[in-house]
Protein backbone atom coordinates (compact mmCIF):
# COMPACT_ATOMS: atom_id res chain seq x y z
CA UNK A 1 33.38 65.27 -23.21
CA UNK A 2 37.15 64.65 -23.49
CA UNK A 3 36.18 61.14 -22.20
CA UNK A 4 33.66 60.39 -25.03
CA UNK A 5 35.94 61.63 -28.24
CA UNK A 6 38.72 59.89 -26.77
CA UNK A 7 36.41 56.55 -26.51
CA UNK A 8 35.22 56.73 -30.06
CA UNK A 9 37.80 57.59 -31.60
CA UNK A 10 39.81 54.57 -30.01
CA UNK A 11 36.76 52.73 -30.81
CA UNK A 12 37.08 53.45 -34.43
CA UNK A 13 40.97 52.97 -35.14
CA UNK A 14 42.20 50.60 -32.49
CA UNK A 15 39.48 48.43 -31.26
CA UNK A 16 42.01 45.31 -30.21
CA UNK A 17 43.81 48.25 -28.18
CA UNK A 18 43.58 47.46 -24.23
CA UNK A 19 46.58 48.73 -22.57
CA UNK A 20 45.61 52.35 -21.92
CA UNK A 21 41.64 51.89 -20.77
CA UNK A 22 43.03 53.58 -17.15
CA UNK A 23 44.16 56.64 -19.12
CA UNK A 24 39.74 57.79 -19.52
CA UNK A 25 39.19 56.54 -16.40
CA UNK A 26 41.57 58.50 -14.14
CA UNK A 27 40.47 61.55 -16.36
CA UNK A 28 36.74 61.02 -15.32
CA UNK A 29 37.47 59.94 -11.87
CA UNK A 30 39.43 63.15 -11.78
CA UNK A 31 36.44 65.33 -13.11
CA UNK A 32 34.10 64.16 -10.63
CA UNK A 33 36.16 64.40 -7.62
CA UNK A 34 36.95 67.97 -8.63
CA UNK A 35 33.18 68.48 -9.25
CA UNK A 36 32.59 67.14 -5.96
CA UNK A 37 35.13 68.95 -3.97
CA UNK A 38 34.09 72.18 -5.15
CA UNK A 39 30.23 71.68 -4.70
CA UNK A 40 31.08 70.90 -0.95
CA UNK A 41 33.89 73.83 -0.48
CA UNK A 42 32.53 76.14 -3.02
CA UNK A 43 29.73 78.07 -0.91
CA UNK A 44 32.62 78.71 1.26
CA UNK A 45 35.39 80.17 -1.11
CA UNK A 46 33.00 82.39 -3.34
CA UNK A 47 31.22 84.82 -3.64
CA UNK A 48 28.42 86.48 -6.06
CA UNK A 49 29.97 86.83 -9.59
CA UNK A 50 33.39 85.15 -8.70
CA UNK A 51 35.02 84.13 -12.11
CA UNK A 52 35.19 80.30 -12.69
CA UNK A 53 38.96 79.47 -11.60
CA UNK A 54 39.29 82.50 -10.03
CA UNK A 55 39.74 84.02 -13.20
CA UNK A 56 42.73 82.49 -14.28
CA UNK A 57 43.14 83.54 -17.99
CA UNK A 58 41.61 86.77 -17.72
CA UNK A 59 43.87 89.27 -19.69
CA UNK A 60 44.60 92.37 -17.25
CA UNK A 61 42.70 95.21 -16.68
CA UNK A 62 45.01 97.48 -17.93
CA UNK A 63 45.69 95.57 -21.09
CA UNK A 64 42.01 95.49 -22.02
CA UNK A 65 41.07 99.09 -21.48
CA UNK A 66 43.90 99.93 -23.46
CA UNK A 67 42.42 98.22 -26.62
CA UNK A 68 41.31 100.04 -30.01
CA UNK A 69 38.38 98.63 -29.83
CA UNK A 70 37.16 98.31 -26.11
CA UNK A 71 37.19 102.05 -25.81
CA UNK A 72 33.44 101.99 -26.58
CA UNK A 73 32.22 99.19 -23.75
CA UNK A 74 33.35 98.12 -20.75
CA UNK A 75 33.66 94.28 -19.53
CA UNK A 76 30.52 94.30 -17.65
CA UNK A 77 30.56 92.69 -14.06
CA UNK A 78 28.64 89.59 -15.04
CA UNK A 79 30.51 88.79 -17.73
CA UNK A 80 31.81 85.32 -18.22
CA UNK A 81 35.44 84.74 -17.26
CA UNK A 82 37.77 83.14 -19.76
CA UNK A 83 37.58 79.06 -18.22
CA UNK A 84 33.38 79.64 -17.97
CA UNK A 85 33.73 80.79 -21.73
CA UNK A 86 36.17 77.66 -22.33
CA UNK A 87 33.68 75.50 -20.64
CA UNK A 88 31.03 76.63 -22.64
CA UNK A 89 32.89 76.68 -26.54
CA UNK A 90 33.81 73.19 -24.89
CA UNK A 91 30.15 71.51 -24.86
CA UNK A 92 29.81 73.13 -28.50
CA UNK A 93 32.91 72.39 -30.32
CA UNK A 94 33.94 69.42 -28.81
CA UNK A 95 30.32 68.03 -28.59
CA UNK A 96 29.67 68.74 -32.49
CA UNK A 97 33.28 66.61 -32.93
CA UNK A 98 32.11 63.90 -30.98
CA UNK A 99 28.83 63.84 -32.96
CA UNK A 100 31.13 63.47 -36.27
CA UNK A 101 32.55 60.46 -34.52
CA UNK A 102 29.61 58.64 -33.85
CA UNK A 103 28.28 59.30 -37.58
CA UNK A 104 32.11 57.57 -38.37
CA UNK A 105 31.92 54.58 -35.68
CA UNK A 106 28.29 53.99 -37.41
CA UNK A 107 30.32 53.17 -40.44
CA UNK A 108 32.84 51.31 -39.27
CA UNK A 109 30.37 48.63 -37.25
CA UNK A 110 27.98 48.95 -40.06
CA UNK A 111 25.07 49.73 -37.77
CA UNK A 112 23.19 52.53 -39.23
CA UNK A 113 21.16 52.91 -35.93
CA UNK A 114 24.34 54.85 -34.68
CA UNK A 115 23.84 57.59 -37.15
CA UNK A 116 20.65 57.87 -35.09
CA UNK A 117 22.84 58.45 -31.92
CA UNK A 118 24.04 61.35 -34.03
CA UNK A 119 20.23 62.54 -34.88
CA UNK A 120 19.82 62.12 -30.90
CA UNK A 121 22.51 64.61 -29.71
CA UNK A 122 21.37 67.26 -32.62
CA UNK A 123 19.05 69.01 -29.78
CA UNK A 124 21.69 69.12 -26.84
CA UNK A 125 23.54 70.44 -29.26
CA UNK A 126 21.31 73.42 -29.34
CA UNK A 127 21.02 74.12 -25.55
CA UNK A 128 25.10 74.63 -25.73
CA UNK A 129 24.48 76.86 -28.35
CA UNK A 130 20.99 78.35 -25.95
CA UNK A 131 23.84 79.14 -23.64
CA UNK A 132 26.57 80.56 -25.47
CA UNK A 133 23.68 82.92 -27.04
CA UNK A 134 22.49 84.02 -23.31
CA UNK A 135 25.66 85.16 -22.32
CA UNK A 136 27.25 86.60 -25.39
CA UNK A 137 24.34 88.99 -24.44
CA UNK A 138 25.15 89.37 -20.91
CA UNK A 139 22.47 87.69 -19.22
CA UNK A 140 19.83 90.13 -20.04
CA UNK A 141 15.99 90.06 -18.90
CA UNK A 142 14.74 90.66 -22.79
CA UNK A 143 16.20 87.48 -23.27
CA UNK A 144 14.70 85.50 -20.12
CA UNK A 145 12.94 82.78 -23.12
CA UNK A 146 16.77 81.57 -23.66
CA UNK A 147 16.85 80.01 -20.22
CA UNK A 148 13.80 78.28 -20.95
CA UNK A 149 14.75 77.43 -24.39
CA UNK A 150 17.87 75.66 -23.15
CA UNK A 151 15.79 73.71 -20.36
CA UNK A 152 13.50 72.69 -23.63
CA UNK A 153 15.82 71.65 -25.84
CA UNK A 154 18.01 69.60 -22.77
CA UNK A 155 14.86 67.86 -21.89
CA UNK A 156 14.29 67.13 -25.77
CA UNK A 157 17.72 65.60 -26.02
CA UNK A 158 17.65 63.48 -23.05
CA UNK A 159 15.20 61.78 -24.50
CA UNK A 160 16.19 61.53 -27.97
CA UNK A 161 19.53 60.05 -26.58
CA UNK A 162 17.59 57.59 -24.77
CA UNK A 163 15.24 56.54 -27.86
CA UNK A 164 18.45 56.60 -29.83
CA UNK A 165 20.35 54.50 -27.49
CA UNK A 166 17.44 51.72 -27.39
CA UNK A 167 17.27 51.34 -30.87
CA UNK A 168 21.43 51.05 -30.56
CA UNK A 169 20.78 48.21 -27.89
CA UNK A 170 17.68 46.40 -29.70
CA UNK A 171 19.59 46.28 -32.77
CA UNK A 172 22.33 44.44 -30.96
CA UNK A 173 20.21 42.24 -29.75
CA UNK A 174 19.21 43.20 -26.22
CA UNK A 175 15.90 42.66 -25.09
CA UNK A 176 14.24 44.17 -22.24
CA UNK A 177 14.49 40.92 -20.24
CA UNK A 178 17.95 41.56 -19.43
CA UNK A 179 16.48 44.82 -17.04
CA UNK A 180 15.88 41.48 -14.25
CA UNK A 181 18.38 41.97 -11.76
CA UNK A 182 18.18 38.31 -11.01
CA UNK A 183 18.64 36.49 -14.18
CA UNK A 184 17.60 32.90 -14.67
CA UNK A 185 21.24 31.68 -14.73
CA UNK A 186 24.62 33.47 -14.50
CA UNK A 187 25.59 30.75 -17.18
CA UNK A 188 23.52 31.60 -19.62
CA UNK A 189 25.31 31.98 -22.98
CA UNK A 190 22.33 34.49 -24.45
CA UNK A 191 23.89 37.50 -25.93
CA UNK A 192 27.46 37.15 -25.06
CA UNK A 193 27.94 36.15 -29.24
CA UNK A 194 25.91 39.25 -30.09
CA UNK A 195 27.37 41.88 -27.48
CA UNK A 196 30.98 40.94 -28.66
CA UNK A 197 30.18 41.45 -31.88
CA UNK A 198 28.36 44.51 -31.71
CA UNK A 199 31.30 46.30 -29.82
CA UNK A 200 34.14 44.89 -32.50
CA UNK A 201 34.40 47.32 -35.22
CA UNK A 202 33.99 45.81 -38.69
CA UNK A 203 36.59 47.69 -40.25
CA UNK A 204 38.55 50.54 -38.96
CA UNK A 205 40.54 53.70 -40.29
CA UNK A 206 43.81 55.36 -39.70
CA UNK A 207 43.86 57.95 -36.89
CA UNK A 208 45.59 60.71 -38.35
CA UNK A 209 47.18 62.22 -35.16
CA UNK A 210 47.56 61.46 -31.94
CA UNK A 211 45.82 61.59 -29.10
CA UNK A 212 47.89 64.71 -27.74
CA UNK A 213 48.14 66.44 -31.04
CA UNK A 214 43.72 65.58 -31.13
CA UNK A 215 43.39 67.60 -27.36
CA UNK A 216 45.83 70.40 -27.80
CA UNK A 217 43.85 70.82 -31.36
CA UNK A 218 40.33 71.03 -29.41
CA UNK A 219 41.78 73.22 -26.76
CA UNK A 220 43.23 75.60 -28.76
CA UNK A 221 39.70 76.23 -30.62
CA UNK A 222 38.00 76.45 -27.73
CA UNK A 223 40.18 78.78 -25.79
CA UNK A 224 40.60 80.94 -28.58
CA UNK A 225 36.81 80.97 -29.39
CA UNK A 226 36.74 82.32 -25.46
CA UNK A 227 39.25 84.89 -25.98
CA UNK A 228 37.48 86.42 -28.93
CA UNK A 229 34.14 86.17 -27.93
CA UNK A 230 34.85 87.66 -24.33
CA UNK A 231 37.16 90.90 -25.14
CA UNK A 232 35.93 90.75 -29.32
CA UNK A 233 32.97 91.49 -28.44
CA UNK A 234 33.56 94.85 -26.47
CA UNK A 235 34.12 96.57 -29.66
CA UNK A 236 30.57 96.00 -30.83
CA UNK A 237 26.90 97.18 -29.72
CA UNK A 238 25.12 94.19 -30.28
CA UNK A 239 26.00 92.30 -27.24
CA UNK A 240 24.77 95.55 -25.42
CA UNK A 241 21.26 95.73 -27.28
CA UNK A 242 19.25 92.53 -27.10
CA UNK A 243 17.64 91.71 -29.64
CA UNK A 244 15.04 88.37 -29.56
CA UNK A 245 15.38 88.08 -33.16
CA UNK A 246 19.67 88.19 -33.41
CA UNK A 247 19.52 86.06 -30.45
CA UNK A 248 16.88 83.25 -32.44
CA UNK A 249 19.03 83.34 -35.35
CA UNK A 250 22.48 83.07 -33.50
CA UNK A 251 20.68 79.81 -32.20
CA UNK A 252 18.58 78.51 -35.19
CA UNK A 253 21.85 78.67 -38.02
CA UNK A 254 25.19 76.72 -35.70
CA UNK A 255 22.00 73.78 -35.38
CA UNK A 256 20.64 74.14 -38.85
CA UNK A 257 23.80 73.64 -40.71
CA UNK A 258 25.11 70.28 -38.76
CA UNK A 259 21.25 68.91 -39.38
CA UNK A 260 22.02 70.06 -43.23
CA UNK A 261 25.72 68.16 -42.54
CA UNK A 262 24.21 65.35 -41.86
CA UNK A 263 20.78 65.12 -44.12
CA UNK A 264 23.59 65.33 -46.90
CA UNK A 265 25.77 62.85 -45.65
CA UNK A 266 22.72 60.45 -45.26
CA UNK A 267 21.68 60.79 -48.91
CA UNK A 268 25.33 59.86 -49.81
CA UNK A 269 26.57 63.21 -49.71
CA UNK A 270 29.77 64.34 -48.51
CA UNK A 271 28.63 66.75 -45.95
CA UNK A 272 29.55 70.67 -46.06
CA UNK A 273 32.39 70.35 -48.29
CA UNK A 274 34.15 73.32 -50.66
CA UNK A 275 35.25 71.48 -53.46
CA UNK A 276 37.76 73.46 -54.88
CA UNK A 277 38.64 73.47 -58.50
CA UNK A 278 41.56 72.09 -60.63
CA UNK A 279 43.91 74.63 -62.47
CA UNK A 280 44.51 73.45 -66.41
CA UNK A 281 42.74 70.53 -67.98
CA UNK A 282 39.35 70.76 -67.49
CA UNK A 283 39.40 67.04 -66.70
CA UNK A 284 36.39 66.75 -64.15
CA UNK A 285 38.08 63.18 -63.28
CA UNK A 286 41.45 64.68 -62.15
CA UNK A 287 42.86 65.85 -58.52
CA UNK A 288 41.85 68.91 -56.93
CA UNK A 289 43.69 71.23 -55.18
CA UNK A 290 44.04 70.69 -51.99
CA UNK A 291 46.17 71.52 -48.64
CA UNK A 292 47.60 67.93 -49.43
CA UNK A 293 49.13 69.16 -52.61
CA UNK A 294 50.98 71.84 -50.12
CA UNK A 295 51.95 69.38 -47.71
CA UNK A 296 53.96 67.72 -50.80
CA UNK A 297 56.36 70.70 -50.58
CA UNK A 298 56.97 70.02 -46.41
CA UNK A 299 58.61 73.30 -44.78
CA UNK A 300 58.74 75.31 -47.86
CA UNK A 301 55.27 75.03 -48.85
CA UNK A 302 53.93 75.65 -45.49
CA UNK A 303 55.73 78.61 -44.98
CA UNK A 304 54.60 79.40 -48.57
CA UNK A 305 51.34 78.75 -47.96
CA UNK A 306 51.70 81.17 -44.28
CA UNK A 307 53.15 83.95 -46.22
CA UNK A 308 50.35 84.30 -49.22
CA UNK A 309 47.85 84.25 -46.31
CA UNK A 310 49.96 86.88 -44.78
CA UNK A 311 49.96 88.87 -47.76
CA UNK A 312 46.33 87.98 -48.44
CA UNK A 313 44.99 89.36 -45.22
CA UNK A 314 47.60 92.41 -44.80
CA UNK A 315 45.53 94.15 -47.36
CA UNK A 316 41.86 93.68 -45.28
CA UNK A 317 42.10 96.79 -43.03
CA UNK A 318 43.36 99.09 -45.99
CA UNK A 319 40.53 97.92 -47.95
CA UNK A 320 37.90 97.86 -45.30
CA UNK A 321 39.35 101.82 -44.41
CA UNK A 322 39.13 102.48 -47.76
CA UNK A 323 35.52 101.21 -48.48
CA UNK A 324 34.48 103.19 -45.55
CA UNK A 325 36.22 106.58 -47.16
CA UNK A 326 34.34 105.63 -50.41
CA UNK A 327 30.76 105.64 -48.49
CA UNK A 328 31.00 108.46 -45.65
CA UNK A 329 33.77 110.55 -47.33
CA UNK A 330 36.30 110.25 -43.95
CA UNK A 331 39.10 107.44 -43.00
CA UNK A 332 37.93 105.27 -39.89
CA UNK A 333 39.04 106.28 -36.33
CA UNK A 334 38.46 103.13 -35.24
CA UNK A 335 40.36 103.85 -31.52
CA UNK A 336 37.82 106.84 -30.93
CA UNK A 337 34.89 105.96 -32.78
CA UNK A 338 32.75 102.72 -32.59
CA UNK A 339 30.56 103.36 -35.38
CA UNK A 340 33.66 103.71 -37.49
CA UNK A 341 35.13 100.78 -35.71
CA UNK A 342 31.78 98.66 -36.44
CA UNK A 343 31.62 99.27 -39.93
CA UNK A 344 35.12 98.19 -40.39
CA UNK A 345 35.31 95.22 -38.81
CA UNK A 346 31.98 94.47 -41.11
CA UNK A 347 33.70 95.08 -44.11
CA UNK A 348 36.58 92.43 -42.79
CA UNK A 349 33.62 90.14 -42.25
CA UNK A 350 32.14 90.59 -45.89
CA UNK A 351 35.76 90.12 -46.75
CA UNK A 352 36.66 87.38 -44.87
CA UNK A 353 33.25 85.24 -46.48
CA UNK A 354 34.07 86.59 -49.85
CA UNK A 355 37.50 84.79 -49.26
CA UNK A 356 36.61 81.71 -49.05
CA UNK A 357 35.66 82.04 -52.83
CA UNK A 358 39.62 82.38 -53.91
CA UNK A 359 40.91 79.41 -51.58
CA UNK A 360 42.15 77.73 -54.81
CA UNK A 361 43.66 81.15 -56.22
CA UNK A 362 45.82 81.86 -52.75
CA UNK A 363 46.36 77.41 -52.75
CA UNK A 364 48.06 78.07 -56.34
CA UNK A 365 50.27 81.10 -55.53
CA UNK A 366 51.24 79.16 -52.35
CA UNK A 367 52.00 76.30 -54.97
CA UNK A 368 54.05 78.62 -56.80
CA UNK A 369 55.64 80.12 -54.75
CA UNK A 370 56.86 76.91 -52.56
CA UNK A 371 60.07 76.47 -54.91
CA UNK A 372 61.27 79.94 -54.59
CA UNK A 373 60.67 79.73 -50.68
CA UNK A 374 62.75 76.13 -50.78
CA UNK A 375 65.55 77.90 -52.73
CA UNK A 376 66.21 81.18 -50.72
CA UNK A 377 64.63 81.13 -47.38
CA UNK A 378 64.73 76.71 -46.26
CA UNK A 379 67.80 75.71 -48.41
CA UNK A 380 69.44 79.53 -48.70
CA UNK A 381 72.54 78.29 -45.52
CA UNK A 382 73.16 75.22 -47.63
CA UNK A 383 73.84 76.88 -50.51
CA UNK A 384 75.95 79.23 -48.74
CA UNK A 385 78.07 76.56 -47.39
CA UNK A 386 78.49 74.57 -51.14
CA UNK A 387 79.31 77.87 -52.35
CA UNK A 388 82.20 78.36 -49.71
């Protein structure tokens, strides 16, 4: 996957760019000889339920019993180890980012039958999500139709890839007499005009980080999806009760809202966007406040912005203990208790959606705040020393 985002995304922003093609190459040739190593030596080395890696990742034993909230669940022997649950967030997160790259290199080649490409990789998309679903709930038999969903929806994508990808190829001119092996003449100047073309971007954009700062980005949202999924979700019941229905809607919505993404953006939309609103004017024509506005203040707004957030969320677990004393008259023991613990960490939940509503108010108290924070934290030695 690694391979493909880096590909379009080069694709898109330096098309002339030639000097670095070995960097993909070793990366795949890598992958499969490390696939193929470990399918011959593997029956060998393991055994039933060894962890991916041999575990490495894992947080100790010790360290997760001793968690507030694994007290109610233990990490059940079939459980996924951290690298299998990387592996997994992999084909989902990086897979939806590499759809969001193809919708982009559509635009820059002006092919719209790229978009379609996009369309085409909307079902594979759902079998990684099939299999993140299966073993969030531990492999269970109640949920044996999850296995065959994934084959179902695999199947469906292979072969809306493939549609996809002839419609990419006929609309560059290809023709199904190129499938002869033995070609008239080796000469022959047919489609050499049209396949250059069709792989030379018609405009481009400005990549706006680096390759390194692009895969430690990706990596650290997958790996941290892992670690919270795999020791998070000790401290709840649901991954310990299947439930068909939780499990169909866990599937249905991460699927339903890239289609929505998309349907938008093809109607001239922007996509899932939160516009957020201006403070003063009223001016529907004028800037909105944005994380760009913070960036203008460079270390002192982002610290600025870190510390309102700070102060934002200090306040969810007295709130969430407090709602819960307001409903069932006693504070949360949420290291003995896993009801207690449950219902508090769905009032952070609630909480943390209801946030999203006063992004612009904690945007303009970062804003606010970023001069003090330039004046007596970032600038606070240098004034020292003009002082002295």
């Amino acid at each position: 996957m690694y391979v493909q985002v880096y590909g379009l995304r080069q694709a898109s922003t330096e098309p002339e760019r030639t000097d670095d093609t070995l960097k993909p190459k070793l990366v795949a040739g890598g992958i499969a000889a490390a696939f193929a190593v470990s399918a011959v030596l593997g029956p060998t080395l393991l055994s039933a339920h060894t962890p991916f890696l041999f575990g490495i990742g894992n947080l100790p034993d010790a360290l997760v019993y001793s968690l507030p909230w694994a007290a109610a669940h233990s990490d059940p022997v079939n459980s996924l180890s951290i690298p299998t649950w990387a592996i997994h967030y992999s084909s989902v997160i990086e897979y939806v980012f590499a759809m969001s790259l193809v919708w982009r290199y559509a635009e820059v080649t002006g092919n719209e039958r790229w978009k379609g490409l996009t369309w085409g990789m909307l079902p594979l998309h759902a079998s990684g999500v099939c299999a993140c679903t299966y073993h969030f709930f531990y492999n269970p038999s109640d949920l044996q139709f999850l296995v065959t969903l994934q084959a179902f929806t695999t199947l469906l994508g292979n072969i809306t890839l493939a549609y996809a990808a002839y419609r990419i190829a006929i609309s560059n001119g290809w023709t199904l007499g190129e499938l002869n092996p033995l070609p008239k003449s080796q000469t022959d100047p047919r489609g050499l005009v049209v396949e250059v073309n069709a792989a030379k971007p018609l405009l481009t954009y400005a990549a706006e980080e680096s390759e390194f700062s692009l895969a430690i980005k990706l990596a650290g949202f997958t790996f941290l999806a892992a670690y919270v999924t795999k020791y998070g979700e000790l401290g709840i019941d649901l991954p310990f009760t299947p439930n068909p229905v939780v499990a169909s809607l866990m599937i249905l919505t991460p699927p339903a809202i890239v289609g929505y993404n998309y349907y938008d953006k093809s109607k001239g939309g922007d996509g899932l966007t939160i516009p957020l609103p201006s403070f003063g004017g009223g001016d529907e024509d004028a800037p909105m406040l944005s994380m760009d506005d913070i960036k203008r203040y460079g270390a002192a707004g982002t610290l600025a912005y870190v510390l309102t957030e700070l102060a934002f969320w200090a306040v969810a677990f007295p709130v969430a203990s407090y709602a819960l004393y307001n409903t069932s008259g006693h504070w949360p023991d949420v290291i003995n208790d896993a009801g207690d613990r449950t219902t508090v960490l769905g009032f952070i939940f609630a909480g943390a959606n209801v946030a999203r509503l006063a992004v612009p108010l904690r945007l303009g108290a970062a804003l606010a705040l970023a001069p003090w924070v330039d004046e007596n934290i970032i600038n606070r030695g240098g004034k020292k020393e003009e002082s002295e």
